[in-house]
Protein backbone atom coordinates (compact mmCIF):
# COMPACT_ATOMS: atom_id res chain seq x y z
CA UNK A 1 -5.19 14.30 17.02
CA UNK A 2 -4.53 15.16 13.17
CA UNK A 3 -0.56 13.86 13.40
CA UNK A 4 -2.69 10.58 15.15
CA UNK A 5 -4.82 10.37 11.87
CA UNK A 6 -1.52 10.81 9.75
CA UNK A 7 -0.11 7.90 11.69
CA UNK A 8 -3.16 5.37 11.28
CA UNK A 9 -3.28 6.44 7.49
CA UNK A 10 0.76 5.82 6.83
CA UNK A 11 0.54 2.98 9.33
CA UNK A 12 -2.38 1.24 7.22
CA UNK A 13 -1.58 1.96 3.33
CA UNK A 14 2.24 0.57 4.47
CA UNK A 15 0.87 -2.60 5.76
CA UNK A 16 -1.49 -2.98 2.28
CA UNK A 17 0.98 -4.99 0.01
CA UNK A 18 3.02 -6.71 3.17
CA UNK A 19 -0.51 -8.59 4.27
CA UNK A 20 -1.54 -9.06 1.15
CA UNK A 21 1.42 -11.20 -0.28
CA UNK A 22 1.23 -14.17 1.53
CA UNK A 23 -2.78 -14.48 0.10
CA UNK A 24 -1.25 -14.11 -3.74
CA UNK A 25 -0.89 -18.26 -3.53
CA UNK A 26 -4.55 -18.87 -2.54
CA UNK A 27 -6.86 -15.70 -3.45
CA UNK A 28 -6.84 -14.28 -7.14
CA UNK A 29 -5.38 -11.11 -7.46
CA UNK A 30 -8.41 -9.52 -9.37
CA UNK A 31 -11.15 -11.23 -6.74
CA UNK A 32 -8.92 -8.87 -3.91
CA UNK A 33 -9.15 -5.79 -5.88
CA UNK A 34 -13.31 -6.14 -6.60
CA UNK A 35 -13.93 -7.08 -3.01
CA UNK A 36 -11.61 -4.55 -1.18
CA UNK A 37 -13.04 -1.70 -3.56
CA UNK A 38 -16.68 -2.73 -2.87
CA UNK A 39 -16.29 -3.33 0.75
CA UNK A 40 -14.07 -0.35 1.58
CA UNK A 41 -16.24 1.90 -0.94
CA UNK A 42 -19.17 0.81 1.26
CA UNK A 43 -17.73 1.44 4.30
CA UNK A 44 -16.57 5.20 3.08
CA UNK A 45 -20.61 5.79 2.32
CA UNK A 46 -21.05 5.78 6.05
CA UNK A 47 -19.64 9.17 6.37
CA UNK A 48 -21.01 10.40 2.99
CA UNK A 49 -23.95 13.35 3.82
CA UNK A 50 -24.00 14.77 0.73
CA UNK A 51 -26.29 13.92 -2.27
CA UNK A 52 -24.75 13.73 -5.78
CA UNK A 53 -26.47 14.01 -9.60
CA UNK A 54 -26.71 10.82 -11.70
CA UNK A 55 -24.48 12.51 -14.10
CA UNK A 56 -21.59 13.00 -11.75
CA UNK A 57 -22.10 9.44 -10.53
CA UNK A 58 -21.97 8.13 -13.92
CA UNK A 59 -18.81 10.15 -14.16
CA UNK A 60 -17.30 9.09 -11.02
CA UNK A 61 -17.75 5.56 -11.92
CA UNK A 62 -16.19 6.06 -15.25
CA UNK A 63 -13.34 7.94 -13.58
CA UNK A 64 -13.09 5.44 -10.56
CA UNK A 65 -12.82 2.49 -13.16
CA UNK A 66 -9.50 3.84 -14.10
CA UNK A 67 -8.20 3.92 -10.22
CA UNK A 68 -10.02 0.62 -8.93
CA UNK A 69 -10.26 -2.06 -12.04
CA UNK A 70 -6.80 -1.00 -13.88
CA UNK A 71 -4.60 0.78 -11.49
CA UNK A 72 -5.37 -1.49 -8.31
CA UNK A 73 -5.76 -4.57 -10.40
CA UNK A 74 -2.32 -3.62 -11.78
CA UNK A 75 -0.92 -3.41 -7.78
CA UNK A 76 -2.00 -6.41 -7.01
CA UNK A 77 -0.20 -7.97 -9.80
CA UNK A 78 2.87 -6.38 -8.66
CA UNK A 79 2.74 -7.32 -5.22
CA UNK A 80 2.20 -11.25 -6.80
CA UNK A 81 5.34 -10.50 -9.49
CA UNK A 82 7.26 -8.83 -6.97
CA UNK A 83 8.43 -8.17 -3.26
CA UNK A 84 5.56 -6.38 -1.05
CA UNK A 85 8.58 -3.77 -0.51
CA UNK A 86 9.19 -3.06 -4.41
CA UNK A 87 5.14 -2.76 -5.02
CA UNK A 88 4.73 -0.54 -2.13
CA UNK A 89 7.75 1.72 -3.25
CA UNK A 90 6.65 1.83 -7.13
CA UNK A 91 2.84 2.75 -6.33
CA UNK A 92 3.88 5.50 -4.22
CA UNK A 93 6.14 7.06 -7.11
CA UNK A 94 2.25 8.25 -8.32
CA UNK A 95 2.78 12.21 -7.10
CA UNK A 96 5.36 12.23 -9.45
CA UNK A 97 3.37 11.65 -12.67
CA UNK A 98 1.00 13.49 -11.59
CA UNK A 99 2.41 16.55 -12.67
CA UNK A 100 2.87 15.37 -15.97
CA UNK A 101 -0.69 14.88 -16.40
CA UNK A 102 -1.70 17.60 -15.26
CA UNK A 103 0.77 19.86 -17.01
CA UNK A 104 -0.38 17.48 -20.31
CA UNK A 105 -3.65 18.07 -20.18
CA UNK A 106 -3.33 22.49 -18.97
CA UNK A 107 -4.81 21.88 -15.48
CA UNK A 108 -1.06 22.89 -14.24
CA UNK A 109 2.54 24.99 -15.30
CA UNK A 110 5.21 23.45 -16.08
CA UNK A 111 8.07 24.23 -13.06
CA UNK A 112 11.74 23.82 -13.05
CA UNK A 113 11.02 21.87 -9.15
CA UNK A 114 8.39 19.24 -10.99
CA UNK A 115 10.89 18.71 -13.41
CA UNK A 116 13.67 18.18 -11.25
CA UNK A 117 11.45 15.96 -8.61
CA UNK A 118 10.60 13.86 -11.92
CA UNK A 119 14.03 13.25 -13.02
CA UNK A 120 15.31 12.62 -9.65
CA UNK A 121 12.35 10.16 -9.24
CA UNK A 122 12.90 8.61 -12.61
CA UNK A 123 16.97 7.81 -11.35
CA UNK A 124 15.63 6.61 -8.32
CA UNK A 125 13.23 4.12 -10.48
CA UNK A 126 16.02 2.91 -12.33
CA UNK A 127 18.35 2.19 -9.44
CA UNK A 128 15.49 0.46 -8.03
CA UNK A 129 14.53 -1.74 -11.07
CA UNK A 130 18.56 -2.19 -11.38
CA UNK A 131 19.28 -3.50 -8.01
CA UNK A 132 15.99 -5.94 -8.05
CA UNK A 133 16.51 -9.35 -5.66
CA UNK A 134 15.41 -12.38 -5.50
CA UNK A 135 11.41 -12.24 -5.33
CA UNK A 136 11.79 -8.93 -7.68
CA UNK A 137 10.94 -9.38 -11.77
CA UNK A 138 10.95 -6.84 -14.74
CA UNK A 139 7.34 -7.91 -14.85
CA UNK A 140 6.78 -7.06 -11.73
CA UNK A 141 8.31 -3.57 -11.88
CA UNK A 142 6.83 -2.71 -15.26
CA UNK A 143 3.09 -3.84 -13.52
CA UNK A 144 4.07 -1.65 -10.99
CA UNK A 145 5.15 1.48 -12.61
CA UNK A 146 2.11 1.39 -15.03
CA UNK A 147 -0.32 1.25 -11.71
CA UNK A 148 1.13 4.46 -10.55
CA UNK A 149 1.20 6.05 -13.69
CA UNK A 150 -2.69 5.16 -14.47
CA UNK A 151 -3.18 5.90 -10.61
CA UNK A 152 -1.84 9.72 -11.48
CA UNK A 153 -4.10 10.34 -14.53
CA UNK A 154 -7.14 8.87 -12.54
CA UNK A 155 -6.26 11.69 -9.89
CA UNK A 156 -5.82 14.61 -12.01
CA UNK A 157 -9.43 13.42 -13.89
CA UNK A 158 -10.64 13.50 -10.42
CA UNK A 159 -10.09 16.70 -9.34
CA UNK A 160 -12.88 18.84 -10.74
CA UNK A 161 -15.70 16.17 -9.15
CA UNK A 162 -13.68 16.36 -5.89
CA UNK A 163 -13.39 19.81 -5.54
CA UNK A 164 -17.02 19.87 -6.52
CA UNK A 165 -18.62 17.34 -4.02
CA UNK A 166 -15.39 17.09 -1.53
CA UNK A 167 -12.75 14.32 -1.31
CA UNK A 168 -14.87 11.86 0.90
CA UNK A 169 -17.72 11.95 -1.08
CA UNK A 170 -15.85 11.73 -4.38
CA UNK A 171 -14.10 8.79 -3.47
CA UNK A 172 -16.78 6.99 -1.90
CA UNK A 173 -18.57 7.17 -4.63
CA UNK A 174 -15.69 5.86 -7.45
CA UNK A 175 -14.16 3.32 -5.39
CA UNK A 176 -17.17 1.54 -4.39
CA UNK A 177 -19.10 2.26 -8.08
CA UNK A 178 -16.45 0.93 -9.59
CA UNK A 179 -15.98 -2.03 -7.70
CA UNK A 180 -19.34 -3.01 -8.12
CA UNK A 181 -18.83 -2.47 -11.77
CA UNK A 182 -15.84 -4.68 -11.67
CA UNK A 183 -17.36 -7.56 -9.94
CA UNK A 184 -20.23 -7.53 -12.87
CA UNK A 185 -17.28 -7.74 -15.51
CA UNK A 186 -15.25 -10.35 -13.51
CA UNK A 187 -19.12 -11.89 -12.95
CA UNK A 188 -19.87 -11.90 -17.10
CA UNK A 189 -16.08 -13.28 -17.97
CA UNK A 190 -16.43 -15.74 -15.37
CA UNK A 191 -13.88 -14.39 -12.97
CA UNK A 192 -15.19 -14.14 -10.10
CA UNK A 193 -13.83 -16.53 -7.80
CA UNK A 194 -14.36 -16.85 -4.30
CA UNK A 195 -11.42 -18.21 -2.70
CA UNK A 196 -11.72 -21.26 -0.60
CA UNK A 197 -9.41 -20.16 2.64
CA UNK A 198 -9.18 -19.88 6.20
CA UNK A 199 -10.86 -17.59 8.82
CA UNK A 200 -7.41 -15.59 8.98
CA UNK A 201 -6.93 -15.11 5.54
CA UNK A 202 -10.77 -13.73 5.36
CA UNK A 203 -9.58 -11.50 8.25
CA UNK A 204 -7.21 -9.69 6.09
CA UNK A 205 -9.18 -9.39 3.21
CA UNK A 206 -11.86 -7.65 5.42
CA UNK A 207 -8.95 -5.74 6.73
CA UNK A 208 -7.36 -4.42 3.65
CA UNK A 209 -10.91 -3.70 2.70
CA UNK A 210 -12.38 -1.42 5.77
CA UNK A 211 -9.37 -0.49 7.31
CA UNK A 212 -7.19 0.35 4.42
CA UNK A 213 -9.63 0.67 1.64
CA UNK A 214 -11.91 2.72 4.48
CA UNK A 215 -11.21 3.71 7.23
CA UNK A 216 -7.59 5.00 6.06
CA UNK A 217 -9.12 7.56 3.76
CA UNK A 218 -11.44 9.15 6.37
CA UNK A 219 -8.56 9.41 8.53
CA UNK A 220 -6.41 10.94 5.83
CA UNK A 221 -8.86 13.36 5.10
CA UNK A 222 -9.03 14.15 8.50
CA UNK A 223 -5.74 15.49 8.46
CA UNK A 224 -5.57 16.71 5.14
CA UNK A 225 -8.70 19.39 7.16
CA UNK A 226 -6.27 20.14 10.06
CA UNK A 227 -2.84 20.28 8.80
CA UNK A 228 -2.73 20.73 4.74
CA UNK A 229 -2.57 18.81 1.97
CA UNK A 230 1.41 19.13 1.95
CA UNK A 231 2.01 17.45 5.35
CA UNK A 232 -0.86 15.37 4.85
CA UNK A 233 0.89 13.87 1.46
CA UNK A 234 3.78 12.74 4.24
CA UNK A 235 1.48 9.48 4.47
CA UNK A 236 2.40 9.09 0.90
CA UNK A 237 5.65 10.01 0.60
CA UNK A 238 6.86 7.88 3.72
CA UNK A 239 5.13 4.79 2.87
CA UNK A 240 8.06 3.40 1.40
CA UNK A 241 10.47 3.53 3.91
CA UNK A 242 7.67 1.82 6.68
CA UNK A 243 6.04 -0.54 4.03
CA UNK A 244 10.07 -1.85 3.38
CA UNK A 245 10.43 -2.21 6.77
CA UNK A 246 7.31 -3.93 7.44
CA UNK A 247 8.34 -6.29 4.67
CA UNK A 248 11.70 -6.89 6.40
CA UNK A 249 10.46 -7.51 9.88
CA UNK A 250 7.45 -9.99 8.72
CA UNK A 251 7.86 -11.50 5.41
CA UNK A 252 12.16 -11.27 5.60
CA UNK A 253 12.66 -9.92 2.39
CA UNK A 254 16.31 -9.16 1.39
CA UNK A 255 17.90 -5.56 0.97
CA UNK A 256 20.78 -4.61 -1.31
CA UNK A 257 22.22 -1.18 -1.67
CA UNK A 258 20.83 -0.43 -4.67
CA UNK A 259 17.16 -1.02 -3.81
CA UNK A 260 18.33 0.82 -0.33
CA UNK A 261 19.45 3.65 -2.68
CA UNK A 262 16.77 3.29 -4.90
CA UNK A 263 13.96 3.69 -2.40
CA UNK A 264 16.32 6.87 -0.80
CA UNK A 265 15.89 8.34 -4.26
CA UNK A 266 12.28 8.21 -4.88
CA UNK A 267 11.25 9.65 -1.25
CA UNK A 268 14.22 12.19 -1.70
CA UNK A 269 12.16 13.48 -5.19
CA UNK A 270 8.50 13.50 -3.88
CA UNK A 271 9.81 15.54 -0.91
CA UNK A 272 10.91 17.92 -3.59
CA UNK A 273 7.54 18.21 -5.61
């Protein structure tokens, strides 16, 4: 059953950008990040049980703002600048600035195997961003290279309220906080758009919302209990390979050797952290 949770959780973060590409023509990128953050947050207070201070909610807000209204905002823009398959590679490359961070700020040791897993994963970013096709831009790389870097620092500010109210709680709490947050700021700078589209396209938006945004969290965490957080991370660390695929199969976006090689790269160096 845990190696079943692993599977929905790869299976659903590797569909994320693939679904979402076809909406960039008709729903704004910044309306999809408030409303999957608000509506997956909400979902994840379902399983919540545990009651938290207002000073760690205040907190987890702040923190969440980092992951949700920058970092996701910034995905989104990648997977409109870019191919679903580069987006879904770059965001994934997060582990690997993690360490940084955390070795930055004293929370970790600096290791001659995060070094190496960062270098390797730094070559594997440039033979990605080198062998770009058609539907790939610098823009679109740089967008999504800063959403995993911001995406690693929100992480390693997270860990101290995770470990102190648990992962489901934690993240309940930021991602749907924050989204609310967001959807006042988008609300004050008159942003918030609601898009004008079809029963379908409302279908994946609730989709990338509970399912991805939701559901995909509680199942990850379900393994993550069962089987570690280093086999659990294989959700991560393979989403690559199936979200490129994906991509292939239902949007027909090109391959070339070096973003073949590329994409090797990067899953070759978080294997290694």
């Amino acid at each position: 059953m845990s190696y079943l949770f692993l599977l929905v959780t790869l299976l659903a973060w590797s569909s994320f950008e693939v679904l979402t590409k076809p909406l960039m023509g008709s729903v704004d990128p910044f309306f999809l990040t408030f409303f999957r953050a608000t509506v997956g947050g909400s979902f994840l207070f379902l399983f919540v049980r545990k009651k938290v201070a207002w000073k760690d909610i205040i907190a987890l807000m702040m923190v969440g703002s980092l992951n949700v209204i920058i970092s996701l905002s910034l995905l989104q823009l990648t997977v409109r600048f870019s191919n679903a398959s580069t987006a879904a590679t770059l965001v994934a490359t997060n582990p690997l600035f993690v360490g940084v961070f955390a070795m930055a700020l004293g929370r970790e040791k600096l290791s001659f195997k995060k070094i190496l897993s960062l270098i390797v994963g730094l070559t594997g970013l440039l033979t990605l961003s080198y062998g770009r096709l058609a539907g790939d831009s610098v823009l679109g790389i740089m967008l999504g290279i800063s959403s995993a870097i911001i995406f690693a620092l929100y992480t390693v500010l997270m860990r101290d309220l995770t470990i102190k109210h648990g992962s489901l709680t934690a993240n309940a709490y930021s991602i749907c906080l924050s989204g609310l947050l967001y959807g006042v700021i988008l609300l004050v700078a008159g942003r918030l758009n609601f898009p004008k589209i079809a029963f379908s396209q409302w279908f994946i938006l609730l989709y990338v919302s509970v399912v991805v945004t939701g559901l995909a969290y509680v199942t990850y965490f379900k393994a993550m209990e069962k089987l570690g957080p280093s086999r659990a991370s294989f959700a991560v660390y393979l989403k690559p390979a199936v979200a490129s695929f994906f991509a292939f199969v239902f949007l027909n976006e090109p391959f070339g050797i070096a973003k073949v090689v590329g994409t090797g790269i990067i899953i070759l160096a978080l294997f290694l952290r």
